[in-house]
PDB file of N, CA and C in Angstrom:
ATOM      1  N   UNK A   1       0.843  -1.165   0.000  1.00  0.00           N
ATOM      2  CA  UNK A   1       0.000   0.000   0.000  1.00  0.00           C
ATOM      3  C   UNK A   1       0.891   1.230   0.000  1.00  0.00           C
ATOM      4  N   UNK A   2       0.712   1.991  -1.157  1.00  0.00           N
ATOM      5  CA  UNK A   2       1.525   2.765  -0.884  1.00  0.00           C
ATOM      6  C   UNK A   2       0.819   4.719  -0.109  1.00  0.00           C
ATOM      7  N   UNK A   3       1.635   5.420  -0.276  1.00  0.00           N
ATOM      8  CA  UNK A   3       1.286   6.978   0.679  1.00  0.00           C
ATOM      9  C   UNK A   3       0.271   7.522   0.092  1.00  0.00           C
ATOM     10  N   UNK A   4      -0.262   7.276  -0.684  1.00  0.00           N
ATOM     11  CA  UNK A   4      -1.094   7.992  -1.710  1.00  0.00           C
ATOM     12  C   UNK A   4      -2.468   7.270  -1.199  1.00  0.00           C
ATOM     13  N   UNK A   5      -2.015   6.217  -0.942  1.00  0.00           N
ATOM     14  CA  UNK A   5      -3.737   5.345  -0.741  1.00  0.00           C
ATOM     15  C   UNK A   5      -4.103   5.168   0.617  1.00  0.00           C
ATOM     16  N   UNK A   6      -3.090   5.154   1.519  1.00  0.00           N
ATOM     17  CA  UNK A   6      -3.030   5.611   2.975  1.00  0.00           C
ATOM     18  C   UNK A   6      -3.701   7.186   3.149  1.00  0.00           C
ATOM     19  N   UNK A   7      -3.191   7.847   2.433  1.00  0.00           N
ATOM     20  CA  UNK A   7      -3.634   9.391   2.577  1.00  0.00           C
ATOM     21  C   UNK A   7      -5.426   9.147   2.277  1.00  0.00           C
ATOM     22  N   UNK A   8      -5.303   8.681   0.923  1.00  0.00           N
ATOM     23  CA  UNK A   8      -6.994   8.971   0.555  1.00  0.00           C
ATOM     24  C   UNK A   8      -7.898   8.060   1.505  1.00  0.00           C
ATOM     25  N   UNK A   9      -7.494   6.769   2.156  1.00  0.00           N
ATOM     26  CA  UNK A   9      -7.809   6.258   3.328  1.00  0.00           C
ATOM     27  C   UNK A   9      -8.148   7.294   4.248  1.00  0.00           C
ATOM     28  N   UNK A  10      -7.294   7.883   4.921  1.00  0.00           N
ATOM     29  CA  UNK A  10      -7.715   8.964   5.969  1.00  0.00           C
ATOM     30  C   UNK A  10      -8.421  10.293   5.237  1.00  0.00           C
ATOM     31  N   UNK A  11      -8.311  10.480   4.295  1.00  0.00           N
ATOM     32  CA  UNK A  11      -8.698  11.598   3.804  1.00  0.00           C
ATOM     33  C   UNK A  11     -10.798  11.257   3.878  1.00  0.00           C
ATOM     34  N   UNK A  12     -10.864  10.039   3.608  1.00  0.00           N
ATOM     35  CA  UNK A  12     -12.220   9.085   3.483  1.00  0.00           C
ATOM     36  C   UNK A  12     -13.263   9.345   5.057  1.00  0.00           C
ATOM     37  N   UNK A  13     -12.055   8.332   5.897  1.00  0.00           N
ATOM     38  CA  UNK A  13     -12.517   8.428   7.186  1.00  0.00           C
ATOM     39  C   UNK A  13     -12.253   9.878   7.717  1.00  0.00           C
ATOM     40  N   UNK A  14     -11.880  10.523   7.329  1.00  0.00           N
ATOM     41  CA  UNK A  14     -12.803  11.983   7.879  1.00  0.00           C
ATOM     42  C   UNK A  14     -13.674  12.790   7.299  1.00  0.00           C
ATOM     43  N   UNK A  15     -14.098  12.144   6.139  1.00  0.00           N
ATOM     44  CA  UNK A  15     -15.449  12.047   5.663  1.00  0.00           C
ATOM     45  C   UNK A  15     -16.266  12.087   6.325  1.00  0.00           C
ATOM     46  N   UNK A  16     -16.133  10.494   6.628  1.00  0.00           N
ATOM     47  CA  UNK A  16     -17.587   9.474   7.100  1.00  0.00           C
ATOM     48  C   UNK A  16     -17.476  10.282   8.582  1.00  0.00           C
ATOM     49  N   UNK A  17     -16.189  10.828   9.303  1.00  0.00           N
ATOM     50  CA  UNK A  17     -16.844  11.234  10.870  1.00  0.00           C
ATOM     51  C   UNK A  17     -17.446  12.748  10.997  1.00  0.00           C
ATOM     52  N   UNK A  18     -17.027  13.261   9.640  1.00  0.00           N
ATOM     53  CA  UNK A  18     -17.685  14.733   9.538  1.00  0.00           C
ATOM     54  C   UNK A  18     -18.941  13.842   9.444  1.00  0.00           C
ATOM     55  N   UNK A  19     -19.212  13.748   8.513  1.00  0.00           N
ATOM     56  CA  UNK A  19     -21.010  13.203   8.642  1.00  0.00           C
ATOM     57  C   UNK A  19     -21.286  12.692   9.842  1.00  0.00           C
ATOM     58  N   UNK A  20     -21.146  11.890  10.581  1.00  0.00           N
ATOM     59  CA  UNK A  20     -21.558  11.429  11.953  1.00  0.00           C
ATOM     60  C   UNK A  20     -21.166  12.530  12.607  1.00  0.00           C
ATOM     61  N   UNK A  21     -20.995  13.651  12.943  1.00  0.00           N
ATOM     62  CA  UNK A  21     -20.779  15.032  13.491  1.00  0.00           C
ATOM     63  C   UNK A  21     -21.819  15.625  13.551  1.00  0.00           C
ATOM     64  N   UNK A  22     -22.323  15.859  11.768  1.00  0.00           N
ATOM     65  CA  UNK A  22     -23.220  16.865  11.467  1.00  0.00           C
ATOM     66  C   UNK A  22     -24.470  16.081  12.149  1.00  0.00           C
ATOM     67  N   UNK A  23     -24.859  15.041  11.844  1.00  0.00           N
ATOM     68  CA  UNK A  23     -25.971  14.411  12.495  1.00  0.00           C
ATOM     69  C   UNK A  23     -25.481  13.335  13.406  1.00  0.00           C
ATOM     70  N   UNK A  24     -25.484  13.439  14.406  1.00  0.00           N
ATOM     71  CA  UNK A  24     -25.028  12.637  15.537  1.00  0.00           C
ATOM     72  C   UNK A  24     -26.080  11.624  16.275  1.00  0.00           C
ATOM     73  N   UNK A  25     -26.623  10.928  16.609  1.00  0.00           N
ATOM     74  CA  UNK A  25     -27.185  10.129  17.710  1.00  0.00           C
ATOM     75  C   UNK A  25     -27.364  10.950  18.673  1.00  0.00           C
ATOM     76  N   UNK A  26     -29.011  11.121  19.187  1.00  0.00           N
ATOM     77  CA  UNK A  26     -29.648  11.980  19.428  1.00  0.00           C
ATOM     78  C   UNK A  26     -29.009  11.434  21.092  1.00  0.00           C
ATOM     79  N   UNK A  27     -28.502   9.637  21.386  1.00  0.00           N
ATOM     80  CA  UNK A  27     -28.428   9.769  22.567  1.00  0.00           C
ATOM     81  C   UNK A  27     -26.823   9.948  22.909  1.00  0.00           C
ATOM     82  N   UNK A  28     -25.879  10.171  22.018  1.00  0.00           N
ATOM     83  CA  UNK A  28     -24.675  10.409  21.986  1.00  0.00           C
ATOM     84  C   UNK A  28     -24.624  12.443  22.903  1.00  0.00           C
ATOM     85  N   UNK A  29     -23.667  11.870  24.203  1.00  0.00           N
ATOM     86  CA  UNK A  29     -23.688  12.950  24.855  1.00  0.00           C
ATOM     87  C   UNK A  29     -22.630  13.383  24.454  1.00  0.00           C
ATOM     88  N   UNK A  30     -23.480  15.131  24.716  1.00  0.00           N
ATOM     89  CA  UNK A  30     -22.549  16.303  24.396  1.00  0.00           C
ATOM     90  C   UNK A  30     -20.559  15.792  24.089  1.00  0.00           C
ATOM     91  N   UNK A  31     -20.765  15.654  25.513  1.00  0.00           N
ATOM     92  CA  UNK A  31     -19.106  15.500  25.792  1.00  0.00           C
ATOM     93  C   UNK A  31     -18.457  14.526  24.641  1.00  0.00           C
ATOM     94  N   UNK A  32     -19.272  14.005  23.957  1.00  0.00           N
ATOM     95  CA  UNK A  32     -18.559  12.839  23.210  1.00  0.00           C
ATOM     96  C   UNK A  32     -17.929  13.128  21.947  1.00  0.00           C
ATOM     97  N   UNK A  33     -19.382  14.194  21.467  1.00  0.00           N
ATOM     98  CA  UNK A  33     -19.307  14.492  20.507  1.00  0.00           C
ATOM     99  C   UNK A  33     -18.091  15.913  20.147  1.00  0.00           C
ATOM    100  N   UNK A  34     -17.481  16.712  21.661  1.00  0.00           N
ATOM    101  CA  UNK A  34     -17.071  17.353  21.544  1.00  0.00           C
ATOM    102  C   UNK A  34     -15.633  16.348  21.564  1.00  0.00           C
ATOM    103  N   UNK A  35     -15.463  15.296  22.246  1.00  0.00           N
ATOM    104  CA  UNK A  35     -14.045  14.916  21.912  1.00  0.00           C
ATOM    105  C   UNK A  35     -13.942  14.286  20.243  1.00  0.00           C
ATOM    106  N   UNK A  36     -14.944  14.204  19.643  1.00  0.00           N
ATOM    107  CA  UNK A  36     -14.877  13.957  18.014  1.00  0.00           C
ATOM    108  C   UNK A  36     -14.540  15.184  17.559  1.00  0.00           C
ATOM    109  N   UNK A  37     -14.858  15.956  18.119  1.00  0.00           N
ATOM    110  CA  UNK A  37     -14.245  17.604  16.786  1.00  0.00           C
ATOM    111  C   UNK A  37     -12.728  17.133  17.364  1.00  0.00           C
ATOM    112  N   UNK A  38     -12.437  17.728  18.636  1.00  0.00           N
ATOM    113  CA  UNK A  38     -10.917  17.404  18.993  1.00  0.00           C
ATOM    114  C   UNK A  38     -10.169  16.289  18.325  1.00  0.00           C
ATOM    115  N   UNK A  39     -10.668  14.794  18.000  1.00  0.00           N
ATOM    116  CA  UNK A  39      -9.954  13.772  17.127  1.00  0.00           C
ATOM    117  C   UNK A  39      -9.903  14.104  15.589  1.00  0.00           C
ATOM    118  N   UNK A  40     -10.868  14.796  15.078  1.00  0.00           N
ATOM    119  CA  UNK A  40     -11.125  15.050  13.926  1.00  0.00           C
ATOM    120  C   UNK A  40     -10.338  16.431  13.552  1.00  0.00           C
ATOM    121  N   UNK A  41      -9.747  17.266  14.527  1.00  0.00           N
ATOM    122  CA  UNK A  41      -8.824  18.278  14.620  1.00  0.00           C
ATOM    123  C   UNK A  41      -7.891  17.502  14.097  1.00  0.00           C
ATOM    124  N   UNK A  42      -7.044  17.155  15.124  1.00  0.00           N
ATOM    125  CA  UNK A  42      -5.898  16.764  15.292  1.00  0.00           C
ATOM    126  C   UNK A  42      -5.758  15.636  13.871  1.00  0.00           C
ATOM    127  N   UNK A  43      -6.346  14.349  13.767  1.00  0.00           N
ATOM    128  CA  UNK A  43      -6.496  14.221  12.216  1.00  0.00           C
ATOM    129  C   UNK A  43      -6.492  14.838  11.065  1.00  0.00           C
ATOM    130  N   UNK A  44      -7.341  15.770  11.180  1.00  0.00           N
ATOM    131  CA  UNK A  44      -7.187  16.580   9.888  1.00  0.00           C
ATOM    132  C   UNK A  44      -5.390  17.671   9.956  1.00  0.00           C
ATOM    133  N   UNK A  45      -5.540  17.908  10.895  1.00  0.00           N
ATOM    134  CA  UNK A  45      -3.740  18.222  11.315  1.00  0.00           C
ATOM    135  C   UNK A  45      -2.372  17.122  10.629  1.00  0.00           C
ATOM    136  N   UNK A  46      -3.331  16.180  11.209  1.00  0.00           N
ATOM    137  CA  UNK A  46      -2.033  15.232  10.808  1.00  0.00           C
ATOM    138  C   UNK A  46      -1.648  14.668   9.177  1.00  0.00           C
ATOM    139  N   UNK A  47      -2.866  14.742   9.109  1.00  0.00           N
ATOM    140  CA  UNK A  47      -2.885  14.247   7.396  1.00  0.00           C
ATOM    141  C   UNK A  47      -2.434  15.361   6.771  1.00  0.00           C
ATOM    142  N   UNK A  48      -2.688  16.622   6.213  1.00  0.00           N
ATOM    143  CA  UNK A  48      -2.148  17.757   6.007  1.00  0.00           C
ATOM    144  C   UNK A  48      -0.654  17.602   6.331  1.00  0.00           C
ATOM    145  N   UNK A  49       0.057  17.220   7.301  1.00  0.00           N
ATOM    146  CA  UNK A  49       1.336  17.338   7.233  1.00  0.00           C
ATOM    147  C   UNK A  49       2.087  16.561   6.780  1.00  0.00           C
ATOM    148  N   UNK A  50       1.422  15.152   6.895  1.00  0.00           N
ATOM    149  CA  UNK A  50       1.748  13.466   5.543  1.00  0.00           C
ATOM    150  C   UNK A  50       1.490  14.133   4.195  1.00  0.00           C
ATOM    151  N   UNK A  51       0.993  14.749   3.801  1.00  0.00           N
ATOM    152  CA  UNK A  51       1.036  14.973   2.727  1.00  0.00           C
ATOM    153  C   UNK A  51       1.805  16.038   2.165  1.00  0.00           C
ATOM    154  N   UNK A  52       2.203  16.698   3.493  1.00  0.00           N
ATOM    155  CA  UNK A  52       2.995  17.950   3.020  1.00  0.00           C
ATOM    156  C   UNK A  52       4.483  17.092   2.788  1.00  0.00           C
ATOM    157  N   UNK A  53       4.717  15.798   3.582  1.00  0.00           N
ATOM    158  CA  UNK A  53       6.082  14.928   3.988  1.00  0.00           C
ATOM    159  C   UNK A  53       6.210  14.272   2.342  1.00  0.00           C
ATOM    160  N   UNK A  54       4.707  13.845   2.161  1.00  0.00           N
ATOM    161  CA  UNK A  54       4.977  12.413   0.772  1.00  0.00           C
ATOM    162  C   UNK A  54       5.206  13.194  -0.671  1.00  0.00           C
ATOM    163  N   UNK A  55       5.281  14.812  -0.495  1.00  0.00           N
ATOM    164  CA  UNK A  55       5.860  15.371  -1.839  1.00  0.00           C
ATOM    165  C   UNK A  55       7.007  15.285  -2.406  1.00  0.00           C
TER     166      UNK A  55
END
């Protein structure tokens, strides 16, 4: 597998968790959903800088 398909891998799954963000599970508490922006930060952080590395 090479960096390119790893990237669009993560690039995917923060797709699918933006969508589970925007509409969340009505019984999914607050707090949970606020440590998903924080993972989905720091992800979107990290990928941005793999890709700034695999040029």
């Amino acid at each position: 597998m090479g960096v390119d398909t790893t990237l669009a891998g993560a690039q995917a799954e923060l797709v699918e968790q933006a969508k589970w963000r925007e509409h969340p599970n009505r019984d999914t508490p607050e707090h949970v959903r606020d440590q998903a922006e924080l993972w989905a930060g720091q992800a979107r952080t990290e990928l941005e800088w793999a890709k700034s590395r695999s040029k």
